[in-house]
Protein backbone atom coordinates (compact mmCIF):
# COMPACT_ATOMS: atom_id res chain seq x y z
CA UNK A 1 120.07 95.57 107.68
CA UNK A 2 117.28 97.84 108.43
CA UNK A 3 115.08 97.95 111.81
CA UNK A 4 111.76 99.76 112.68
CA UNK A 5 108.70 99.75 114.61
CA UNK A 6 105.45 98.54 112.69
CA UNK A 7 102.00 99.41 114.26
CA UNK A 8 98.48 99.77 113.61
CA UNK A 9 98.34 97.37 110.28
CA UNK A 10 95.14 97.76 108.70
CA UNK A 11 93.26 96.06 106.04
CA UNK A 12 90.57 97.02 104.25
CA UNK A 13 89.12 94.78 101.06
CA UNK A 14 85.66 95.87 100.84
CA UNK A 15 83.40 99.00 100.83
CA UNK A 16 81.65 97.58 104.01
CA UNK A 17 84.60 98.29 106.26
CA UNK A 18 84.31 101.96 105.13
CA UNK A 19 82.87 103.44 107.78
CA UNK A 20 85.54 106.32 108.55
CA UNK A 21 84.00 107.55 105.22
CA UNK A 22 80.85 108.69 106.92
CA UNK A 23 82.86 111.91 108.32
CA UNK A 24 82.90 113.03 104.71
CA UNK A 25 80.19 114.93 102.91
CA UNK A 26 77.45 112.51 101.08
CA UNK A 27 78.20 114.18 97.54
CA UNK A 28 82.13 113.43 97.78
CA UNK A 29 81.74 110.97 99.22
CA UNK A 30 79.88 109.14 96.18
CA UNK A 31 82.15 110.87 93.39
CA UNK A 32 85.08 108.27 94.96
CA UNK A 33 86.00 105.64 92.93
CA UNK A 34 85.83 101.92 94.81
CA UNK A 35 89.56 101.76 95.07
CA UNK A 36 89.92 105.70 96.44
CA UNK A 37 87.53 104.71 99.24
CA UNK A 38 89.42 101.92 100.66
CA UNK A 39 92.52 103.81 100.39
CA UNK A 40 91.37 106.94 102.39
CA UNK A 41 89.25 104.77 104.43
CA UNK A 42 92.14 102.73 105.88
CA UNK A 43 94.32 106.33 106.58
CA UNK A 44 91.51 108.12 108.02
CA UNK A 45 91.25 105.10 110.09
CA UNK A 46 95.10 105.36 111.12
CA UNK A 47 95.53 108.81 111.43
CA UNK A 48 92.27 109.16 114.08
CA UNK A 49 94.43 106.57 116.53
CA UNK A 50 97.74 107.88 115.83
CA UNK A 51 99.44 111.51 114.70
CA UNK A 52 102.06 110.91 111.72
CA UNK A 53 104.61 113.76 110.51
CA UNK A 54 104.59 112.24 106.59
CA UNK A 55 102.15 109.78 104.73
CA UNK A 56 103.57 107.43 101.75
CA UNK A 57 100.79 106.16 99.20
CA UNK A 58 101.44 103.45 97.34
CA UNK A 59 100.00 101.38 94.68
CA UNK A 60 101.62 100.01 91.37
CA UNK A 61 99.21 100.94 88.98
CA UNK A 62 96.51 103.02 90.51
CA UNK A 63 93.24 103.59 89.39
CA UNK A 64 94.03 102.18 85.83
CA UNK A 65 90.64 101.72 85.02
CA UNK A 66 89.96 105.23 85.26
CA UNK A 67 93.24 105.67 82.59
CA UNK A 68 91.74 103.17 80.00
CA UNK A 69 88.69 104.62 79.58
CA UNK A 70 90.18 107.97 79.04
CA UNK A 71 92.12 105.70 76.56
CA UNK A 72 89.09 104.67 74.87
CA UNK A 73 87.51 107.94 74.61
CA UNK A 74 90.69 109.26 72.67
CA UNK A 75 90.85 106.44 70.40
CA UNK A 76 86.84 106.61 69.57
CA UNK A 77 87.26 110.50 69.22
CA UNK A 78 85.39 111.46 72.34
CA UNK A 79 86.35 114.11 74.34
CA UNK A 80 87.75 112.92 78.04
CA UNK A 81 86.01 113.59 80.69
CA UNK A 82 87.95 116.76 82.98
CA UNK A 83 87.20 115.00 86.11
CA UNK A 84 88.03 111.19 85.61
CA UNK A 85 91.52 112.69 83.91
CA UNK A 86 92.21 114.90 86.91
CA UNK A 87 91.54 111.77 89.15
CA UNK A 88 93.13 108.88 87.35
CA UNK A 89 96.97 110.26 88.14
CA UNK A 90 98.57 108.65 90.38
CA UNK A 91 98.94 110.93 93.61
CA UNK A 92 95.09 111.98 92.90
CA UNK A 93 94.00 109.91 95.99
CA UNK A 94 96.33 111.46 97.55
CA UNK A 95 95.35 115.01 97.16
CA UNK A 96 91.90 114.47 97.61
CA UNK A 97 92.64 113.05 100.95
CA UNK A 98 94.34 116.50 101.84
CA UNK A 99 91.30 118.27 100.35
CA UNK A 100 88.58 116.50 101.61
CA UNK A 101 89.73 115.94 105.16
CA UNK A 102 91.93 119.25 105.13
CA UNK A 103 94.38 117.48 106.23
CA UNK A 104 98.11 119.28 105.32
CA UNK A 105 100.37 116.44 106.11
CA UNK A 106 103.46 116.08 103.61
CA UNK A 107 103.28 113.14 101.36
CA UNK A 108 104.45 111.34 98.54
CA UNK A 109 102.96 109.05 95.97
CA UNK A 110 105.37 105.94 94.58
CA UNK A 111 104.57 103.44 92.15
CA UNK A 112 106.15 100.60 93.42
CA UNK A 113 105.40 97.58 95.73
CA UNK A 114 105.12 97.23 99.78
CA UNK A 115 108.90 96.07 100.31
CA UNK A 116 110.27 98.76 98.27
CA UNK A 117 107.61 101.25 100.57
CA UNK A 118 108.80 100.66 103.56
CA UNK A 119 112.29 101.10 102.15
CA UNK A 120 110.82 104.60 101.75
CA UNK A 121 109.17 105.14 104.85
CA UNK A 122 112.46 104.25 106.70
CA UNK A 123 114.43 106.64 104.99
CA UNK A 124 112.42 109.03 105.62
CA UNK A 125 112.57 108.61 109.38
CA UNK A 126 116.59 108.12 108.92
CA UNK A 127 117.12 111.08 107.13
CA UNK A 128 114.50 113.97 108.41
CA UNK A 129 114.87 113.94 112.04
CA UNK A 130 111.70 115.72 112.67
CA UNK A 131 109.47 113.13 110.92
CA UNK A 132 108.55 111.07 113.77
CA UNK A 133 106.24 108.63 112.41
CA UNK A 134 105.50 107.54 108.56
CA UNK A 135 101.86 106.49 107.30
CA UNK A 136 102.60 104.34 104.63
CA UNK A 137 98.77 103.31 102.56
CA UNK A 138 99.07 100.68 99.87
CA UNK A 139 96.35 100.50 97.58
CA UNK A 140 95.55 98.17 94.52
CA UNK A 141 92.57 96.84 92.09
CA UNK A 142 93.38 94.33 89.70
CA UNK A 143 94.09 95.41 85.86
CA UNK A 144 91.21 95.52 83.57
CA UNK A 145 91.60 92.02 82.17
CA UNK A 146 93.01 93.72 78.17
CA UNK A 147 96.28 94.13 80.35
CA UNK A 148 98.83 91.38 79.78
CA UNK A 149 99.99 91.21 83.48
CA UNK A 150 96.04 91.29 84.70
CA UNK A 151 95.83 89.08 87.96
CA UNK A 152 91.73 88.87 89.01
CA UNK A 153 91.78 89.93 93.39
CA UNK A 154 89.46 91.97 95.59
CA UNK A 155 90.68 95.76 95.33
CA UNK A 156 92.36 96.36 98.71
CA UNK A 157 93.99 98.73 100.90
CA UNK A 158 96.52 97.95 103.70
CA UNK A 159 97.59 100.75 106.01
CA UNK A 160 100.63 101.50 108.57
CA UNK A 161 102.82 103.56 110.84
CA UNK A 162 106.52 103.34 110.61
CA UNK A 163 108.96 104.49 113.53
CA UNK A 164 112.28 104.05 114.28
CA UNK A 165 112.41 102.96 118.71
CA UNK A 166 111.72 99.68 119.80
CA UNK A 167 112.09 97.90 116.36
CA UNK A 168 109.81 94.50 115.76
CA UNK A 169 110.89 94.03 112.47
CA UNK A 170 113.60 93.68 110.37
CA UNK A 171 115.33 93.31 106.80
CA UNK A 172 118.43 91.51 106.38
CA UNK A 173 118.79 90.39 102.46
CA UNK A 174 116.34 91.03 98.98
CA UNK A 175 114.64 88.26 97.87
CA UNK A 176 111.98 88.92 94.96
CA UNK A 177 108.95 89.72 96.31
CA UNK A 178 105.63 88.11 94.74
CA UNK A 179 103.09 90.60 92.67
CA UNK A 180 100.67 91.32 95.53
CA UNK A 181 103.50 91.31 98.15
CA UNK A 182 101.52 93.62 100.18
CA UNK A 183 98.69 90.88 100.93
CA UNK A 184 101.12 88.33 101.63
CA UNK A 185 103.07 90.85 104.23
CA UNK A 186 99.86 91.00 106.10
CA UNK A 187 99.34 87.58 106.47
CA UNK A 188 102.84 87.45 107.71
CA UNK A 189 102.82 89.79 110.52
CA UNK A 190 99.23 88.48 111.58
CA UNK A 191 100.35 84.55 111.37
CA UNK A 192 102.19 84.55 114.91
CA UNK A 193 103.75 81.07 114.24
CA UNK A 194 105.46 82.89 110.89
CA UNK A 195 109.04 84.64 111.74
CA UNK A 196 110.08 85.25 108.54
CA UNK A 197 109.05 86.24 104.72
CA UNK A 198 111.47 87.05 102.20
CA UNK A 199 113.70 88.90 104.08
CA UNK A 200 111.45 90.22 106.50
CA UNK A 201 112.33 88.86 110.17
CA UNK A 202 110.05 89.69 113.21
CA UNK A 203 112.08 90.68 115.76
C-alpha cells in the first residue's frame, strides 16, 4: 500500500484556460503546439501557488502528430523540418518549459499513464529525502485517426503536487486502468460521493 498527499489538481482542456501563457513572450508563445500549451499552462499554473523540488511529465504518446508528419516528409522525400523534429520528442515540452520560463527544476519525462505516474512521483519522495514535493503534468491529444489505437477526445492537461504528510489518498491493489485513466482520476477526486477507483481509496 502506498499513501500521499494530493493537492492543487488542475485541468486544463482548452486554449481558453491558458492564461498563465501570457507571462511568455508573444513569438514563443505562438511557435507552441496546442497540446504544449495546455501542458505548460497547467504547471505554470501550479508552480506560481506552490514551490516543488522535482516535476514528472507525462503523456503516452506525446505530440505524435508532430512525429507523423516528419514521417510523411521522409516517405515523400522531403527534407524534415529542424524545428518540428527537435520538438516532437518526448521530453521536448519539457525542456522548453525550463527554457522559456528559466525555470531549473529537475525533471523527468515517462511515457506511461497517470497510475503508473504517481507510482513515480511517490518514489521519488520515498527515496530522495530532499525532494519535498513532486509536480506531476499529464498531457495527451488523441492519435491522428491512421493509428490503430486512435480514440477521438479534447487534448488535455491535468496537473498536481505529490507529498508524503497528511496522506488523502491511497493505493491498496492494481486493477487495469482504462486508456485515458488520467480523465477518469479527475472526476474521481472531484466527485465527493466517489471513495474509490480502481485501487485508488480517498482517505
Amino acid at each position: 500500500m502506498i499513501r500521499f498527499h494530493l493537492s492543487a489538481l488542475r485541468l486544463c482542456s482548452t486554449l481558453d484556460e491558458c492564461q498563465a501563457l501570457e507571462s511568455l513572450p508573444a513569438m514563443q508563445r505562438r511557435r507552441l503546439s496546442p497540446l504544449a500549451k495546455l501542458a505548460m499552462n497547467a504547471a505554470i499554473e501550479t508552480v506560481a501557488q506552490q514551490s516543488v523540488d522535482y516535476i514528472v511529465w507525462v503523456s503516452r504518446y506525446g505530440d505524435e502528430a508532430k512525429t507523423l508528419a516528419i514521417l510523411q516528409d521522409v516517405l515523400t522525400n522531403q527534407t524534415p523540418s529542424p524545428t518540428q523534429f527537435s520538438t516532437s520528442v518526448h521530453n521536448a515540452i519539457a525542456g522548453l518549459y525550463s527554457i522559456l520560463c528559466k525555470d531549473d527544476t529537475v525533471s523527468t519525462s515517462l511515457s506511461c499513464g497517470w497510475s503508473e505516474a504517481m507510482f513515480e512521483a511517490y518514489a521519488l519522495l520515498n527515496s530522495q529525502p530532499q525532494i519535498k514535493q513532486v509536480l506531476v503534468v499529464f498531457y495527451e491529444a488523441s492519435l491522428p485517426k491512421i493509428y490503430q489505437d486512435q480514440q477521438d477526445f479534447q487534448p488535455f492537461a491535468l496537473a498536481t503536487v505529490l507529498s508524503l504528510p497528511h496522506a488523502n489518498v491511497e493505493f491498496s491493489a492494481f486493477e487495469q486502468t482504462q486508456h485515458i485513466d488520467a480523465l477518469d482520476f479527475y472526476h474521481f477526486w472531484q466527485d465527493g460521493q466517489q471513495t474509490t477507483w480502481l485501487g485508488w481509496q480517498k482517505c
